[in-house]
Structure formats: C-alpha cells, structure tokens
N, C-alpha and C. Protein backbone atom coordinates (compact mmCIF):
# COMPACT_ATOMS: atom_id res chain seq x y z
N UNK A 1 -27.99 24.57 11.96
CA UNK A 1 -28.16 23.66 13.08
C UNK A 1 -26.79 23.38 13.69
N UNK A 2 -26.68 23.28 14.82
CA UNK A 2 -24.96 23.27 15.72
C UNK A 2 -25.19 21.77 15.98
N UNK A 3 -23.85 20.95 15.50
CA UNK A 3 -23.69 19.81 15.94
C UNK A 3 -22.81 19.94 16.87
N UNK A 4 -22.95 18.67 17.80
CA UNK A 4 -22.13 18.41 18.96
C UNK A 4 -20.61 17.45 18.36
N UNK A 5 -19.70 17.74 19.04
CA UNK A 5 -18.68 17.09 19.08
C UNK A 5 -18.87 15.33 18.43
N UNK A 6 -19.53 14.80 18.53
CA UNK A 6 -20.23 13.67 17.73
C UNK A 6 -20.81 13.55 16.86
N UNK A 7 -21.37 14.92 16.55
CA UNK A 7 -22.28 15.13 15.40
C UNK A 7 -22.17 14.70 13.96
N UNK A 8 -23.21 15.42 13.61
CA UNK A 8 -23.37 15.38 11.76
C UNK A 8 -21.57 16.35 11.01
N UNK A 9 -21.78 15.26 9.74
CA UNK A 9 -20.21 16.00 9.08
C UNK A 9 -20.47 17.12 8.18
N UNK A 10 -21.61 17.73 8.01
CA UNK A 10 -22.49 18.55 7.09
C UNK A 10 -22.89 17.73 5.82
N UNK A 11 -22.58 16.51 5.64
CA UNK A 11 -23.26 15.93 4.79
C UNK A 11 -24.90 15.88 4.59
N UNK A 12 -25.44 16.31 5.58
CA UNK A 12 -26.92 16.25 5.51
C UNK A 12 -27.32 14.70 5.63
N UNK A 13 -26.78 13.59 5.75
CA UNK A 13 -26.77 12.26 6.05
C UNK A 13 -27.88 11.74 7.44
N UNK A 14 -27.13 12.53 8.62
CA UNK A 14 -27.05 12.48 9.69
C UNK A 14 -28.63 12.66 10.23
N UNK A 15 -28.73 11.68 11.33
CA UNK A 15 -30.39 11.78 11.75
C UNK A 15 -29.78 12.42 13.49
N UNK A 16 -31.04 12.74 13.70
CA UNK A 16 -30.70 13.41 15.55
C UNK A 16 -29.92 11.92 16.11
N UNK A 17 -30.31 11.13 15.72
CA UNK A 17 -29.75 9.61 16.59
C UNK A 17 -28.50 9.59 16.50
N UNK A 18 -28.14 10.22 15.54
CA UNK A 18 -26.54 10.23 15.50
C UNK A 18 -25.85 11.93 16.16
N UNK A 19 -26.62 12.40 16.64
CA UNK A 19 -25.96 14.16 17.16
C UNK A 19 -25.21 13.67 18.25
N UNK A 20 -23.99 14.26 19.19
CA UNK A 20 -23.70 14.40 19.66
C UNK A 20 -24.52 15.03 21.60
N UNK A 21 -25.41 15.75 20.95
CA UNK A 21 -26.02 16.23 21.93
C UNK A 21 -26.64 15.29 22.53
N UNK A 22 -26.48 15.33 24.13
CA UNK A 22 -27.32 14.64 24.97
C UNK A 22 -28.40 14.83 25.23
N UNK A 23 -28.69 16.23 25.29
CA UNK A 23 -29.74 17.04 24.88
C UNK A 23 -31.29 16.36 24.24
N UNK A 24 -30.51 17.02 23.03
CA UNK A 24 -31.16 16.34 22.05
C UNK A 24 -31.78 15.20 22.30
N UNK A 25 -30.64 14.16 22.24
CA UNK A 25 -31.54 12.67 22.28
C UNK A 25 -32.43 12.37 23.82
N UNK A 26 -32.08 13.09 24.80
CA UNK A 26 -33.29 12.74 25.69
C UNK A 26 -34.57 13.26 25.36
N UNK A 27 -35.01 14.77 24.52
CA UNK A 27 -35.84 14.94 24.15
C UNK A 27 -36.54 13.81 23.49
N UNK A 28 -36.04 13.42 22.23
CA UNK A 28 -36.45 12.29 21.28
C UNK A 28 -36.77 11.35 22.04
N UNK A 29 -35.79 10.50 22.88
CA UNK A 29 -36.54 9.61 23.70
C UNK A 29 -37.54 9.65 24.47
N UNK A 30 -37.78 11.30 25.10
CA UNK A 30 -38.95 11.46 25.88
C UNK A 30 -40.10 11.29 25.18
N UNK A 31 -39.85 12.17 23.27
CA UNK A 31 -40.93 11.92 22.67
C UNK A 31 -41.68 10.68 22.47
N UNK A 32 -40.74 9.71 22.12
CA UNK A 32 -40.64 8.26 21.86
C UNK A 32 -41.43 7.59 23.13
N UNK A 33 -41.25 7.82 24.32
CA UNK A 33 -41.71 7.32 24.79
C UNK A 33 -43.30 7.48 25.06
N UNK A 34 -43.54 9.16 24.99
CA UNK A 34 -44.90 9.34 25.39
C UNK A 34 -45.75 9.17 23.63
N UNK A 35 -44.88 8.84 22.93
CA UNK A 35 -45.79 8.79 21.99
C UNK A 35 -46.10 7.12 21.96
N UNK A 36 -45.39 6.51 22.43
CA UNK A 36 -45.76 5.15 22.59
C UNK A 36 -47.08 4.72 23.49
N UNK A 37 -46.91 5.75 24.62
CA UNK A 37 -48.09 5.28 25.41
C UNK A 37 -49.00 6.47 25.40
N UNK A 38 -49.06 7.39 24.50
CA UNK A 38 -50.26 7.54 23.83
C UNK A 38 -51.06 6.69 23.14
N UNK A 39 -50.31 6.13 22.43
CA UNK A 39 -51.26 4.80 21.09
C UNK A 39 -51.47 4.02 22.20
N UNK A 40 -50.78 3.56 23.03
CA UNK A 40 -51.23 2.30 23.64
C UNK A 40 -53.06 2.80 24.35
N UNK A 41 -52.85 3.88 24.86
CA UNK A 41 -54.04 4.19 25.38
C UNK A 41 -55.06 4.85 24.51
N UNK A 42 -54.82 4.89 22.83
CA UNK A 42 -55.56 5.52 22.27
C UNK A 42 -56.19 4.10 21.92
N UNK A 43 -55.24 2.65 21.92
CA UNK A 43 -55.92 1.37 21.77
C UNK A 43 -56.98 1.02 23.00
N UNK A 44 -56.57 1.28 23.83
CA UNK A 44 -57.60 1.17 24.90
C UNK A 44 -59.06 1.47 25.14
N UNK A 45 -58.85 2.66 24.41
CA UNK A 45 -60.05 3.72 24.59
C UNK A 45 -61.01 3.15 23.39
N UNK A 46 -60.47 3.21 22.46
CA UNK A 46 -60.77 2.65 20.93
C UNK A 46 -61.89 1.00 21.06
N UNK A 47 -60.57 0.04 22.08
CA UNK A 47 -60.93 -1.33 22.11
C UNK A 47 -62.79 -1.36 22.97
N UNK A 48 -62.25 0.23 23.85
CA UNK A 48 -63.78 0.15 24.83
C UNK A 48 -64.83 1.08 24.11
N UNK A 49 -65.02 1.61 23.63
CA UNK A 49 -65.43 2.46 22.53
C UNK A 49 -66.57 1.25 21.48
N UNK A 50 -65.79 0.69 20.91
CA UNK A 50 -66.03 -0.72 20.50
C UNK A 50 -67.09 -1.32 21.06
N UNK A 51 -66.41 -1.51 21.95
CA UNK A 51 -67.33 -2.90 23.04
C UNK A 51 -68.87 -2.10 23.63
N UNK A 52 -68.80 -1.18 23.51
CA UNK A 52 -69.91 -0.29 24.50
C UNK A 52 -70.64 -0.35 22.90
N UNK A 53 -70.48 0.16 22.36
CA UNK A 53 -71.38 0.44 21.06
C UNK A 53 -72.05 -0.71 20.56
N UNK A 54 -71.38 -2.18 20.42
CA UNK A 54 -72.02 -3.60 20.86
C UNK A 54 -72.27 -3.75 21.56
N UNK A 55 -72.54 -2.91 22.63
CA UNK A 55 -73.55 -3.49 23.71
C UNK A 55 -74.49 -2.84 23.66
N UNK A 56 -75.12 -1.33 23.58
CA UNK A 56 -75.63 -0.80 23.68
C UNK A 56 -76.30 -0.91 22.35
N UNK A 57 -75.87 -1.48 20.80
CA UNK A 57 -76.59 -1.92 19.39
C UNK A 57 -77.24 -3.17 20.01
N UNK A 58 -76.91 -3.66 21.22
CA UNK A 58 -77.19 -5.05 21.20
C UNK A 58 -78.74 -4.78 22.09
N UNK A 59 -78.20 -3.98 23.01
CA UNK A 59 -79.20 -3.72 23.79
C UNK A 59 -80.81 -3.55 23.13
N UNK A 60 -79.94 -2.41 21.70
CA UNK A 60 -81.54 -1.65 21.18
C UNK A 60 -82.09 -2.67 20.16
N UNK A 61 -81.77 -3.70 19.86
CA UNK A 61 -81.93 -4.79 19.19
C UNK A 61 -82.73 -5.70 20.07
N UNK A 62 -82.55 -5.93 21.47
CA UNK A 62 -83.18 -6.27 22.05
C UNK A 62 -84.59 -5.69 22.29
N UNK A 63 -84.40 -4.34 22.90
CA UNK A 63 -85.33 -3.37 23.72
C UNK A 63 -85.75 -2.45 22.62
N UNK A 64 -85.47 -2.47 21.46
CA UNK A 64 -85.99 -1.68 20.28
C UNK A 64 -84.99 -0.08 20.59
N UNK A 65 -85.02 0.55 19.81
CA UNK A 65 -84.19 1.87 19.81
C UNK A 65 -84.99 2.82 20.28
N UNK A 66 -85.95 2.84 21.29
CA UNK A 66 -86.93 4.17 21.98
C UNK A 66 -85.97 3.90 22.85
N UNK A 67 -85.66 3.22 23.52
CA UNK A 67 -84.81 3.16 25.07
C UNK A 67 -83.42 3.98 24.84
N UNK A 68 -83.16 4.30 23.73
CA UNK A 68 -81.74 5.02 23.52
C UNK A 68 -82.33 6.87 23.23
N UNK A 69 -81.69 7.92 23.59
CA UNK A 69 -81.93 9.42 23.50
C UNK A 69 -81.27 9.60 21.80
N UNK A 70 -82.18 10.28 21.86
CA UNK A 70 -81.29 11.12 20.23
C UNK A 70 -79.72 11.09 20.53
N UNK A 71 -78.72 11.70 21.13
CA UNK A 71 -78.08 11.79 20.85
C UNK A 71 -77.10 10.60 21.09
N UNK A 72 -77.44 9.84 21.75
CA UNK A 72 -76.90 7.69 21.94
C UNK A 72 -77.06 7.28 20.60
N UNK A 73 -78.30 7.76 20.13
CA UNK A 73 -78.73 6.95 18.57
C UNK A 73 -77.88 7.04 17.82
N UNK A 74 -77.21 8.80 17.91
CA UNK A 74 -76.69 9.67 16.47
C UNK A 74 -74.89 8.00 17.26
N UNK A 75 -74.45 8.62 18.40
CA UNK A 75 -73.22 8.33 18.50
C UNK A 75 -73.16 6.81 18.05
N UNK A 76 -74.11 5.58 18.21
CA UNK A 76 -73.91 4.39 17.67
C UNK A 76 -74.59 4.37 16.22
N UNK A 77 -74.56 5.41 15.16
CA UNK A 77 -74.86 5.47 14.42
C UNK A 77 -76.18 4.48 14.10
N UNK A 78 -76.99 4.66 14.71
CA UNK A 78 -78.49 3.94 14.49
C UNK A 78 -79.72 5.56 14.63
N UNK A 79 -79.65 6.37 14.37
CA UNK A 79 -80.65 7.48 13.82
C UNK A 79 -81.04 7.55 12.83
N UNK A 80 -82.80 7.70 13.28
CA UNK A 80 -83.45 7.50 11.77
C UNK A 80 -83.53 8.78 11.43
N UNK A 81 -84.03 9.05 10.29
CA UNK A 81 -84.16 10.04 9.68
C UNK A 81 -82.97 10.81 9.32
N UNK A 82 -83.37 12.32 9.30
CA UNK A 82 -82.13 12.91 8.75
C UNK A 82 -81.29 12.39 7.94
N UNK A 83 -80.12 12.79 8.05
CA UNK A 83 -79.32 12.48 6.96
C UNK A 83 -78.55 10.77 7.09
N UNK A 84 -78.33 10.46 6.37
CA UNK A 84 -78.74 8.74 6.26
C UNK A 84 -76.86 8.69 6.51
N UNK A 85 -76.19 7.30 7.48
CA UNK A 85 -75.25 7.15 7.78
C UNK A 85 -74.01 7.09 6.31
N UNK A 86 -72.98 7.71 6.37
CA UNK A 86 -72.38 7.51 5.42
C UNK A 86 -72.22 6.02 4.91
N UNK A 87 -71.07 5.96 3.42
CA UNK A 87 -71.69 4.46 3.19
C UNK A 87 -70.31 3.67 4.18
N UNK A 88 -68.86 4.86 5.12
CA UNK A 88 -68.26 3.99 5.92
C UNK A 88 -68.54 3.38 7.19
N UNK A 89 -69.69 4.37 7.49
CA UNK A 89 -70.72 3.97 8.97
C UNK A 89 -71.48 2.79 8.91
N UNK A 90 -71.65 2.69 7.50
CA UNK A 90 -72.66 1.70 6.91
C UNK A 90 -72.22 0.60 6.97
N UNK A 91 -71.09 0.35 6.39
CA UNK A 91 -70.30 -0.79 6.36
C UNK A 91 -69.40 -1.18 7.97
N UNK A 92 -69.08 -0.25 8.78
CA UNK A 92 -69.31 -0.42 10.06
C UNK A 92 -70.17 -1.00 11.08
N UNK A 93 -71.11 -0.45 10.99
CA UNK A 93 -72.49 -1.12 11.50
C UNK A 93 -72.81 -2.84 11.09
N UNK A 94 -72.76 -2.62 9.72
CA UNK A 94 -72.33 -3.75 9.10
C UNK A 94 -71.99 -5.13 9.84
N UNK A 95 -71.35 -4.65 10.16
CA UNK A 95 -69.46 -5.43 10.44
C UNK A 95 -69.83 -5.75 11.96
N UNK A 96 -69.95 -4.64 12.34
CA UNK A 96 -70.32 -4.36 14.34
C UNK A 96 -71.34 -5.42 14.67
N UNK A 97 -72.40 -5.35 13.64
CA UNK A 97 -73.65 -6.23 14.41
C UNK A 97 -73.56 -7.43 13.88
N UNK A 98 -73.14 -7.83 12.83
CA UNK A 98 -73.09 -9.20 12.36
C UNK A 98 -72.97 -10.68 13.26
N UNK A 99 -71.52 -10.09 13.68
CA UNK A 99 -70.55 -11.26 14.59
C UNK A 99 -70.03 -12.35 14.31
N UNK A 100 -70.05 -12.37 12.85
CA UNK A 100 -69.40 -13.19 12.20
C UNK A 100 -68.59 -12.53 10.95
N UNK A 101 -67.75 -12.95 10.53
CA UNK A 101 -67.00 -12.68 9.54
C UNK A 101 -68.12 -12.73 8.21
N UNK A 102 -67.92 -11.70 7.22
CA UNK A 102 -68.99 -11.34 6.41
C UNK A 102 -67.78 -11.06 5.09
N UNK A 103 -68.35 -11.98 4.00
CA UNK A 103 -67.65 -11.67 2.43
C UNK A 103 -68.12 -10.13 2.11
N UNK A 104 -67.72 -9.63 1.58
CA UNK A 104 -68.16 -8.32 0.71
C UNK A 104 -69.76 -8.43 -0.24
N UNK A 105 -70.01 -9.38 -0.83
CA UNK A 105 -71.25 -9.62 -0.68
C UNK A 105 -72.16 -9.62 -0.22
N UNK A 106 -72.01 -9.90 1.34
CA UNK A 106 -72.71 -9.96 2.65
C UNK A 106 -73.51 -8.57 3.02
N UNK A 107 -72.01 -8.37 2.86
CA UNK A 107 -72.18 -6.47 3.45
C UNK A 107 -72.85 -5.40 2.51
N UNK A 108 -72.74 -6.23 0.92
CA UNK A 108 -73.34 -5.62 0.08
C UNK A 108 -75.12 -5.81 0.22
N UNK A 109 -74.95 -6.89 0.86
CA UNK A 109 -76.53 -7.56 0.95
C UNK A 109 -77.36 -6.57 1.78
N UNK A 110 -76.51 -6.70 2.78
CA UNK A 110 -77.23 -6.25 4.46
C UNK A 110 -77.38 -4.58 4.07
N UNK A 111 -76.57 -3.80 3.60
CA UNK A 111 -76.34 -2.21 3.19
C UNK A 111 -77.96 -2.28 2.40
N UNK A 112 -77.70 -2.91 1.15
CA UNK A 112 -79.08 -3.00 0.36
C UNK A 112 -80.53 -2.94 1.21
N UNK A 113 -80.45 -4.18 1.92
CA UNK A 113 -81.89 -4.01 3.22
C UNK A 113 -81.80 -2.97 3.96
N UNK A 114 -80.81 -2.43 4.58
CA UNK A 114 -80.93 -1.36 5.37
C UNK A 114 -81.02 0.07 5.24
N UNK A 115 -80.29 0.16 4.21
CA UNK A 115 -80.05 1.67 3.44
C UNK A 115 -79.43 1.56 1.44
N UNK A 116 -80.30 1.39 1.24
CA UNK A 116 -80.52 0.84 -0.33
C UNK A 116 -80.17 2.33 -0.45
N UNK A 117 -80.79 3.30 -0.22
CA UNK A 117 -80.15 4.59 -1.10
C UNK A 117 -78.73 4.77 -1.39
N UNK A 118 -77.44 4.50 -0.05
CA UNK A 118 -76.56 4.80 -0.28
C UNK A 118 -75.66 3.54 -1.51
N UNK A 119 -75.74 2.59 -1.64
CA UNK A 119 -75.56 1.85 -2.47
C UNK A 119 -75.70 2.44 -4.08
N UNK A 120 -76.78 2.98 -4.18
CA UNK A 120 -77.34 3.38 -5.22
C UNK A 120 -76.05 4.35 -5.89
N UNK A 121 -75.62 5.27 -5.21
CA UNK A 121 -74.58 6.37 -5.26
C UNK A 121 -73.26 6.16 -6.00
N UNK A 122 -73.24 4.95 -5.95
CA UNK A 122 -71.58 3.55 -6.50
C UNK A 122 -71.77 3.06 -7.63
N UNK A 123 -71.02 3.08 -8.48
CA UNK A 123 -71.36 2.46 -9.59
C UNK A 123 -70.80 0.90 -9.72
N UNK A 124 -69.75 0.82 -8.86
CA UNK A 124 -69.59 -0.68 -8.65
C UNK A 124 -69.94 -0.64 -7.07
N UNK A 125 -70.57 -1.13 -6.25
CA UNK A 125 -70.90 -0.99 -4.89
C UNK A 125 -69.52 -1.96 -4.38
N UNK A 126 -69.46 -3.17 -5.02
CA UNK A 126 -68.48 -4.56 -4.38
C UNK A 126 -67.04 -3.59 -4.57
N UNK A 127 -66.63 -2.87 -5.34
CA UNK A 127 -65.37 -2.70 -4.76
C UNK A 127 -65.19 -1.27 -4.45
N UNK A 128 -66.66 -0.73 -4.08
CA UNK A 128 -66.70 0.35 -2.95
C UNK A 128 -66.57 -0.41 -1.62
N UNK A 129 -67.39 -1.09 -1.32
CA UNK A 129 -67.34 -1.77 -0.52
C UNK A 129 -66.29 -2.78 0.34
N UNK A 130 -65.26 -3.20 -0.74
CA UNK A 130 -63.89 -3.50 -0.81
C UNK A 130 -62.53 -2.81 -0.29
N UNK A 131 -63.15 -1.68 -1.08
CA UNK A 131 -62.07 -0.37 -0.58
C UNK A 131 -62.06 0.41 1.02
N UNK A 132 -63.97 0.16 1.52
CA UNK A 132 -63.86 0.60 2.86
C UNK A 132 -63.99 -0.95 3.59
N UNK A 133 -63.91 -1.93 3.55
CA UNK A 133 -63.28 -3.08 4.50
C UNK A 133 -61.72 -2.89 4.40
N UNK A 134 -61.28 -2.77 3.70
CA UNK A 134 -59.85 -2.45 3.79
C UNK A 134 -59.07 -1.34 4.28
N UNK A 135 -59.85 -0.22 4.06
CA UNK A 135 -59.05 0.67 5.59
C UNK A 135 -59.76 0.51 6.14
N UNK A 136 -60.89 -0.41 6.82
CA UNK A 136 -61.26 -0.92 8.13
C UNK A 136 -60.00 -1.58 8.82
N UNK A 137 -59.43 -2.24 7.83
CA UNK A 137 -58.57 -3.25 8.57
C UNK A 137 -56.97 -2.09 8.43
N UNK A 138 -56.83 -1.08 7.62
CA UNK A 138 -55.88 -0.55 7.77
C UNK A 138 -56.10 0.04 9.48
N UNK A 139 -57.21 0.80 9.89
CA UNK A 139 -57.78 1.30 10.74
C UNK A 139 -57.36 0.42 11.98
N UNK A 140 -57.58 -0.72 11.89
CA UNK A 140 -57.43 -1.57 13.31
C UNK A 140 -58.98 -1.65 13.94
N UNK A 141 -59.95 -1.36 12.96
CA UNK A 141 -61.23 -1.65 13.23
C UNK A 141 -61.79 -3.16 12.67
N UNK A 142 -61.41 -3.52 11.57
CA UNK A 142 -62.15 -5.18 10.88
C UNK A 142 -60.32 -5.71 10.65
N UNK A 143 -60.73 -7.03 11.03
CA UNK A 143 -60.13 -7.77 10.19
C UNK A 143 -60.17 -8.69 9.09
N UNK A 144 -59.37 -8.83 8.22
CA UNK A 144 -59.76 -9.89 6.89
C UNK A 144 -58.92 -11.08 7.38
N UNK A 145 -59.99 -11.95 6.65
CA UNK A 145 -59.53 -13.66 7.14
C UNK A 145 -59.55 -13.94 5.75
N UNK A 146 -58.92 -15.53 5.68
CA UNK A 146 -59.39 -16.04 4.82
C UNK A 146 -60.57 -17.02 4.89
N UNK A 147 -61.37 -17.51 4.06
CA UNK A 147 -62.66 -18.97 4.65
C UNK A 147 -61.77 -20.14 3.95
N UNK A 148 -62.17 -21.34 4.23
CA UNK A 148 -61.96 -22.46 3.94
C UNK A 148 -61.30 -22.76 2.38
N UNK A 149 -62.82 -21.84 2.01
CA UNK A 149 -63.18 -21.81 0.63
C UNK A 149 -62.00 -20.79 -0.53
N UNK A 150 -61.41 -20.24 0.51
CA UNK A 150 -60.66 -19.32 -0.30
C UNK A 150 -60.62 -17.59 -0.49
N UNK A 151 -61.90 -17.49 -0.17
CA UNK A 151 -62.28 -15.98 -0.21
C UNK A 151 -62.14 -15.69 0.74
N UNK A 152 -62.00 -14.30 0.81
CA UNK A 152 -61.84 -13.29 2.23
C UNK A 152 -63.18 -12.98 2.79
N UNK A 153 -62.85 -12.33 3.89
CA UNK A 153 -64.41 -12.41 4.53
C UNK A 153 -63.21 -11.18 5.82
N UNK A 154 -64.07 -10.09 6.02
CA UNK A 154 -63.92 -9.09 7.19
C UNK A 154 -64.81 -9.48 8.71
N UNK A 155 -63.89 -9.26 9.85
CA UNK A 155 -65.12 -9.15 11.05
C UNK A 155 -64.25 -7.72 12.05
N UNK A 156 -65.50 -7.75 12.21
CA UNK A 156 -65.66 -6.34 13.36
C UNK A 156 -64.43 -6.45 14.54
N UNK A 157 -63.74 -5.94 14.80
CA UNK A 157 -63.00 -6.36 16.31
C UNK A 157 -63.09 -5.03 17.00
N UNK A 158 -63.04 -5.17 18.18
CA UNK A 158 -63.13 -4.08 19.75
C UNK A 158 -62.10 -3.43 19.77
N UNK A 159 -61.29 -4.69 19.71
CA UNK A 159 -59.77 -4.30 20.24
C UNK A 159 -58.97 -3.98 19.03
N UNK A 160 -58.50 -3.24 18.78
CA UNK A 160 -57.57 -2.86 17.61
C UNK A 160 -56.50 -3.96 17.49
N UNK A 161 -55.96 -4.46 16.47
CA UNK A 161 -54.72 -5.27 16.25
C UNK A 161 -53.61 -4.59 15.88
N UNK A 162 -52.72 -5.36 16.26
CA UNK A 162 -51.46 -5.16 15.72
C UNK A 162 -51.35 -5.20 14.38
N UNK A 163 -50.61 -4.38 13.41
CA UNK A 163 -50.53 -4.24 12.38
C UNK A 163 -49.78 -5.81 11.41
N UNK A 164 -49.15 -6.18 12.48
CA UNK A 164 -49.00 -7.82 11.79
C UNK A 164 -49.70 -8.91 11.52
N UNK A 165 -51.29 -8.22 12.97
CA UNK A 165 -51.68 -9.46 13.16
C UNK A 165 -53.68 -8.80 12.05
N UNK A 166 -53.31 -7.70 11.42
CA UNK A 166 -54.30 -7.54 10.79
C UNK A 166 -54.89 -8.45 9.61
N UNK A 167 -54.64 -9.31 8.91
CA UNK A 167 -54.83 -10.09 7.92
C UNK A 167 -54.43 -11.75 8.21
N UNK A 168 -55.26 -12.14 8.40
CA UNK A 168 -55.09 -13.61 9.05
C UNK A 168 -56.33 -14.58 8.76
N UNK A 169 -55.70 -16.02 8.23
CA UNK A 169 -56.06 -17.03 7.79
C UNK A 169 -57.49 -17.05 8.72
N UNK A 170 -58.60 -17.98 8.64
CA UNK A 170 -59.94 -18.01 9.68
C UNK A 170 -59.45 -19.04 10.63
N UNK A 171 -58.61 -19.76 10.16
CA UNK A 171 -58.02 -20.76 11.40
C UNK A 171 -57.16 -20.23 12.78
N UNK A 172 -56.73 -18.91 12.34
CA UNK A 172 -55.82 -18.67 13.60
C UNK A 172 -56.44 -17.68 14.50
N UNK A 173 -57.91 -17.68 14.20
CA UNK A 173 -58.59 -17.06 14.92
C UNK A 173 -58.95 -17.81 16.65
C-alpha cells in the first residue's frame, strides 16, 4: 500500500484517517456520508413498513381477514394454513397487535392461544421467548421498559430507535 507524504510509518498502526492522501479520505468521507443516509432512509422505510402492517392487522381485525389477498396475508404475516409463522414472526405479531407493553409471559400466553404448536418446539419457551424480544430490541423493532413493579415488559414500535434510546424506564415513555 503507498503512503502519502503524511502517511503510515509501516508500523501497521495507521488507519486511512491518518494517510496522507487526499484522495483517499474524500472517498471515506463520501462513503461515510452515503452510508449515513442510507440508514437514515432504511429507518424511514422500516418506521412506514411498521405503521402500514398496523393498519392493515388493524383493518383485518376489524373487517375479518377475507378483505386481505393471499399474498397481503402472507406479507403481514396473518396466513392460515400452510406452514405456521416462525416462532420470531410470532412474537412479532405478538408485540405489533397488542399496543401495550407485554411481560414475556404475556407473549408466552398470547403465542399459546394462537399457535400452541410452535411453543411446543422449546423446551423452555420464557427464555426462548426472552432471547427473541431482545434482538427485537437489538433490531430497533420492540422496546424494553421497565413497569412500576420492576419487571421488564417489550412494546412494538414503527419507528426504529436510537440505539441509546432502546431500553428505557415505562416513565420516559
């Protein structure tokens, strides 16, 4: 690799931020930048993505699920038959239709009424269930609160969060 007059000492130390080349670092910054407003608009898409799928679960909840086509059903994961929603769709759905913040219990409850088979599959379901609320919230799909009471409790969000603001007390909601 050719360093610039500023460059690396061959120590292998040296990051592009430190090269000499001007080059160079406008690339990086160009990257930097479009990779920034990629995510921003991959949050966008994500946050509306979200919101349409609660509306349209909300809708067939209303109007029953004939008003939706096979393939609306498959995409808001509400299709019967066939092969039964995985157990992270499950716990999604979960989460999506509730609208309230739900303990792991909850979700263990609601999974049971709805699709008791996939439960069955776990030998501890609560910290299967544990493990996918939590890269929910790694995801920027649920967040964990705390309740009053002490325990955590996950809810559904549209909008993706900030990675700081993923885990938060129920008061600062």
């Amino acid at each position: 690799m050719h360093h610039g007059a500023n460059g690396g000492n061959g120590t292998g130390n040296g990051t592009l931020l430190h090269t000499g080349d001007p080059h160079v670092q406008e690339v990086v910054k160009t990257a930097h930048e479009e990779l920034r407003q990629l995510m921003r608009q991959r949050a966008e898409i994500m946050k509306r993505i979200g919101t349409l799928k609660q509306t349209i679960s909300g809708l067939a909840n209303l109007f029953g699920d004939e008003i939706l086509g096979e393939d609306l059903l498959e995409l808001v994961d509400r299709k019967a038959g066939g092969r039964q929603p995985g157990f992270t769709k499950a716990c999604r759905m979960v989460l999506m239709e509730s609208g309230r913040p739900l303990a792991v219990r909850e979700v263990c409850e609601q999974i049971q009424q709805r699709l008791p088979s996939i439960l069955v599959r776990h030998k501890d379901p609560l910290a299967s269930v544990t493990t996918v609320l939590n890269r929910l919230v790694e995801y920027g799909e649920a967040l964990s609160v705390v309740r009053e009471n002490g325990r955590r409790a996950w809810q559904w969000v549209s909008d993706p969060l900030p990675v700081e603001q993923r885990s938060a007390p129920l008061s600062q909601l």
